[in-house]
Protein backbone atom coordinates (compact mmCIF):
# COMPACT_ATOMS: atom_id res chain seq x y z
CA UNK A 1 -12.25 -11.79 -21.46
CA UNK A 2 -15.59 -12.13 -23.30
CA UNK A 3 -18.09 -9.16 -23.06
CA UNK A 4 -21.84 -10.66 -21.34
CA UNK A 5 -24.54 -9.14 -22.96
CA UNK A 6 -27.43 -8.19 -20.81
CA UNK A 7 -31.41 -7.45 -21.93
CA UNK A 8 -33.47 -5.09 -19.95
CA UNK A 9 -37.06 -4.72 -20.53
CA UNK A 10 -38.31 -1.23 -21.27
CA UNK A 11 -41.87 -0.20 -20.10
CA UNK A 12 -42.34 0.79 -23.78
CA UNK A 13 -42.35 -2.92 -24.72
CA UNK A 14 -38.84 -2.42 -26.63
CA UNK A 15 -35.95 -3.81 -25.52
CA UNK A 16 -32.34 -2.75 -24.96
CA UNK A 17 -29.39 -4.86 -25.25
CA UNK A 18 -26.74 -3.50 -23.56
CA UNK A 19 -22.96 -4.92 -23.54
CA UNK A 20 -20.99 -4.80 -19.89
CA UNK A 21 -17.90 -5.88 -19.10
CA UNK A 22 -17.52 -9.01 -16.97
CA UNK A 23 -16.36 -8.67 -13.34
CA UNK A 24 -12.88 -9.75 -14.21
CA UNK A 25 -12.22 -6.67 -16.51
CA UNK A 26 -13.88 -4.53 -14.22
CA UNK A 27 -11.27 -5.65 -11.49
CA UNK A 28 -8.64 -5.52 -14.02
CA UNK A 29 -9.53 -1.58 -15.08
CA UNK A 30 -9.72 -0.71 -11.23
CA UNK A 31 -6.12 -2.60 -10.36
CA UNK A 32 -4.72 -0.16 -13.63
CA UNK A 33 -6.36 3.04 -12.25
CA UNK A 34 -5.87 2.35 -8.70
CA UNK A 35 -2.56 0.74 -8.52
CA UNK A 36 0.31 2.33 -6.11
CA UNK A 37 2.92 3.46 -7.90
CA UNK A 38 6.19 1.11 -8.38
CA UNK A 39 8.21 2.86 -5.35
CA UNK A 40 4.96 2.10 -3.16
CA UNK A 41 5.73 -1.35 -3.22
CA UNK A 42 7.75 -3.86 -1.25
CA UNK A 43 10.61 -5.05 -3.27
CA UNK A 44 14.19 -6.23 -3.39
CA UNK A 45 16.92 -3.63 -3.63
CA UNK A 46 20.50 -3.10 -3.40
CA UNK A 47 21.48 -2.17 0.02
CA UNK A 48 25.25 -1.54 1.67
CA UNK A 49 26.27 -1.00 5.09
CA UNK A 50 24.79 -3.15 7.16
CA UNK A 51 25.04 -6.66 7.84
CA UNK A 52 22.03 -9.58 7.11
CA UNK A 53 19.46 -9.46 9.65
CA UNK A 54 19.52 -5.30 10.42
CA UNK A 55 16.36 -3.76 10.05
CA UNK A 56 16.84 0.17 8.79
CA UNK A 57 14.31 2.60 8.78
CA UNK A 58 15.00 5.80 6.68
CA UNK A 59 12.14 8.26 8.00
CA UNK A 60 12.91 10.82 5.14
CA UNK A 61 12.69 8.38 2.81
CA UNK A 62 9.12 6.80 4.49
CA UNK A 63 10.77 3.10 3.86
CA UNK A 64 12.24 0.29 6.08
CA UNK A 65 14.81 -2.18 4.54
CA UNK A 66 15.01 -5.23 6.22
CA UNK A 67 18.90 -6.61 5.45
CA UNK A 68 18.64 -9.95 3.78
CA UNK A 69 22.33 -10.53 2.41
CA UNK A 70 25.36 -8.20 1.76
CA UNK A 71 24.45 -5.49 -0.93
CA UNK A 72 20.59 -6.58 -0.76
CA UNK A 73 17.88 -5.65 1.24
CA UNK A 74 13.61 -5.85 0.84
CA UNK A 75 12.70 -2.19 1.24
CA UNK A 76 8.89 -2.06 2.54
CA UNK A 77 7.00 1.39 2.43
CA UNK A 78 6.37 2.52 6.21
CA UNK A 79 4.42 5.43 7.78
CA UNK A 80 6.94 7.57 10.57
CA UNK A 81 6.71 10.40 12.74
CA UNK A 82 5.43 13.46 12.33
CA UNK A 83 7.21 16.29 12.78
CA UNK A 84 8.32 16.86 16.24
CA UNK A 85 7.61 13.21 17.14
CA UNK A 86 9.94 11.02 14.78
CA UNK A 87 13.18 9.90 16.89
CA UNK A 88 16.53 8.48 15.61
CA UNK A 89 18.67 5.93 17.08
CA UNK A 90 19.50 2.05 17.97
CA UNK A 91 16.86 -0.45 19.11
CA UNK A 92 16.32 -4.10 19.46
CA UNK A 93 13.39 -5.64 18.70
CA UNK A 94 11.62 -7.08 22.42
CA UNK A 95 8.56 -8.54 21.68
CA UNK A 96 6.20 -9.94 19.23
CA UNK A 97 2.47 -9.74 18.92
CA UNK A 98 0.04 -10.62 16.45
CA UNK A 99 -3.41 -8.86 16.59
CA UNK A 100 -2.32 -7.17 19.62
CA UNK A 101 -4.34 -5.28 21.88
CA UNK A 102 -3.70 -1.40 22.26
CA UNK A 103 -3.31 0.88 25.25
CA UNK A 104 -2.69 4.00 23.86
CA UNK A 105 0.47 5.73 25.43
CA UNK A 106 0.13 8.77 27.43
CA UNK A 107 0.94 10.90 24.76
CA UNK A 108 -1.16 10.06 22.99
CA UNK A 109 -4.49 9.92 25.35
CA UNK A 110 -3.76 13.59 25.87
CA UNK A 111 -4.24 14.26 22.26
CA UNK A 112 -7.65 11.61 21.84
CA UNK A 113 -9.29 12.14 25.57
CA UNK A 114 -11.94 9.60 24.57
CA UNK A 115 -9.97 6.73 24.08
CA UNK A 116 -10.81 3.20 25.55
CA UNK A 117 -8.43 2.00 28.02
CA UNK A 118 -7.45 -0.78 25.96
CA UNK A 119 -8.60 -1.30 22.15
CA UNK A 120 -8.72 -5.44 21.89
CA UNK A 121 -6.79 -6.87 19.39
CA UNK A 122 -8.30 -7.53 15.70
CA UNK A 123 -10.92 -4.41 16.28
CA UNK A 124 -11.52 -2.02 13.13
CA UNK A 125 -10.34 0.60 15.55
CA UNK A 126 -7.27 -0.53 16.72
CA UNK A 127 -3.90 0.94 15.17
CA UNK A 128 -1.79 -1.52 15.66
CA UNK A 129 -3.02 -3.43 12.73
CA UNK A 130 -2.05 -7.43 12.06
CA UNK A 131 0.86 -7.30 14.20
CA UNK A 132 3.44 -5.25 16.46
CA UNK A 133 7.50 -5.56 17.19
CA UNK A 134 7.88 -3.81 19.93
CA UNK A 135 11.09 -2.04 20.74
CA UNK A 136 13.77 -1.66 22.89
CA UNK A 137 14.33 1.40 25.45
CA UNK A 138 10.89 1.77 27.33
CA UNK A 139 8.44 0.41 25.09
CA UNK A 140 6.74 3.41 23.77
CA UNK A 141 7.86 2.79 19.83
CA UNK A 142 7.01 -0.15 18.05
CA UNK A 143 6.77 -1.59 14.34
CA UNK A 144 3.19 -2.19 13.24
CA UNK A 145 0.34 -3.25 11.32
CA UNK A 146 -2.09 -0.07 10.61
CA UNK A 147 -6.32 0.30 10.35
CA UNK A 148 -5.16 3.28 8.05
CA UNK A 149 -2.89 1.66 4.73
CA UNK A 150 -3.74 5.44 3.19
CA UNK A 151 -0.78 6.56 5.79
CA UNK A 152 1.65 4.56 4.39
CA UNK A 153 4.11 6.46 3.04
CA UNK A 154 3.26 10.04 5.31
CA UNK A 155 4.97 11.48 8.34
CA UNK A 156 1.72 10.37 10.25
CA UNK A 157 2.43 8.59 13.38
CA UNK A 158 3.23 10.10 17.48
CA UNK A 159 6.81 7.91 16.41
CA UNK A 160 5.99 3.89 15.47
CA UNK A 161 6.98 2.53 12.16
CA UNK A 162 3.54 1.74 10.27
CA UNK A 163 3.17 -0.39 8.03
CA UNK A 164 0.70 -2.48 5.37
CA UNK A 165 -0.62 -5.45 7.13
CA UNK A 166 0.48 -7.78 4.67
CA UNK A 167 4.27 -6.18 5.16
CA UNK A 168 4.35 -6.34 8.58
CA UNK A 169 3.31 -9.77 8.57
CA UNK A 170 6.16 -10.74 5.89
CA UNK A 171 8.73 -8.72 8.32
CA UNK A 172 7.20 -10.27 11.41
CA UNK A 173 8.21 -14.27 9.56
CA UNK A 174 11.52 -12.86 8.89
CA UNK A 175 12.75 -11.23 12.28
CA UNK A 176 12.85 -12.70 16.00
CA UNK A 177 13.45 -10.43 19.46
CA UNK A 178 16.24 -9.28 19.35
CA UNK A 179 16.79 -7.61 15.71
CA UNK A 180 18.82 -4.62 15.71
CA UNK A 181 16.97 -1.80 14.52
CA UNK A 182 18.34 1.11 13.15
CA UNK A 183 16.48 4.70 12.47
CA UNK A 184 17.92 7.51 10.68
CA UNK A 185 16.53 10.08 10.13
């Protein structure tokens, strides 16, 4: 890309010419410094043991694989549970939102007293993110968008799957209610 040179007028009377790089560079040097590493990533892997259309979540791994064929699977990076609040077991997916509002589970209200009610779908605050899959078996887990893409990738949540909006919104194309869900831990 071609460097735009720039004058600026000195009070002296002299004037400096001074060489910047143009915006595209500047977006290209931040990508290359600020990049996520490869394994951060959502990308198609080998993948054996389940059949097409199983979503597995591998908490100690901090990734969901979504089962697209025999031997293959898209492996997203997810946030999980932190300790003493991630769960193992069989679900089903039961319902799908996008933007979804938020009502914050009892457990949760007891840790953040000054929660609203309900936090409306598509607010800044609201944790849900893009979308939610809720789950089977009471409806206190779900699979969902986040406000907070630096938790990808911890142990970070009181037991939903997080995940980048754009991700969730690529899973949420690819599944329908009733996915089997799988989390190990």
């Amino acid at each position: 890309m071609p460097l735009i040179s720039i004058g600026i007028e000195m009070s002296s009377g002299g004037f400096l010419s001074t060489r910047i790089l143009s915006i595209g560079a500047c977006v290209l040097l931040s990508v290359l410094v600020f990049a996520a590493s490869p394994g951060a990533a959502r990308e198609t892997v080998r993948f054996k043991g389940y059949s097409a259309g199983t979503i597995v979540i591998k908490t100690n791994e901090r990734r969901l694989y979504y089962v697209t064929s025999e031997g293959e699977a898209i492996r997203y990076p997810v946030g999980v549970g932190k300790a003493g609040q991630a769960w193992a077991g069989r679900a089903t997916i039961d319902g799908k939102y996008v933007s979804p509002a938020w009502q914050a589970p009892e457990s949760i209200r007891k840790d953040y007293a000054k929660l609203p009610p309900i936090v409306p779908g598509g607010s800044p605050s609201n944790p849900m993110g893009a979308a939610a899959m809720t789950l089977s078996g009471g409806g206190q887990y779900a699979i969902h968008g986040t406000n907070n893409p630096g938790s990808i990738g911890g142990f970070v949540s009181h037991g939903c799957i997080r995940m980048y909006n754009q991700d969730i919104m690529d899973l949420y194309a690819r599944v329908s209610v009733g996915t089997e869900v799988v989390v190990l831990r």
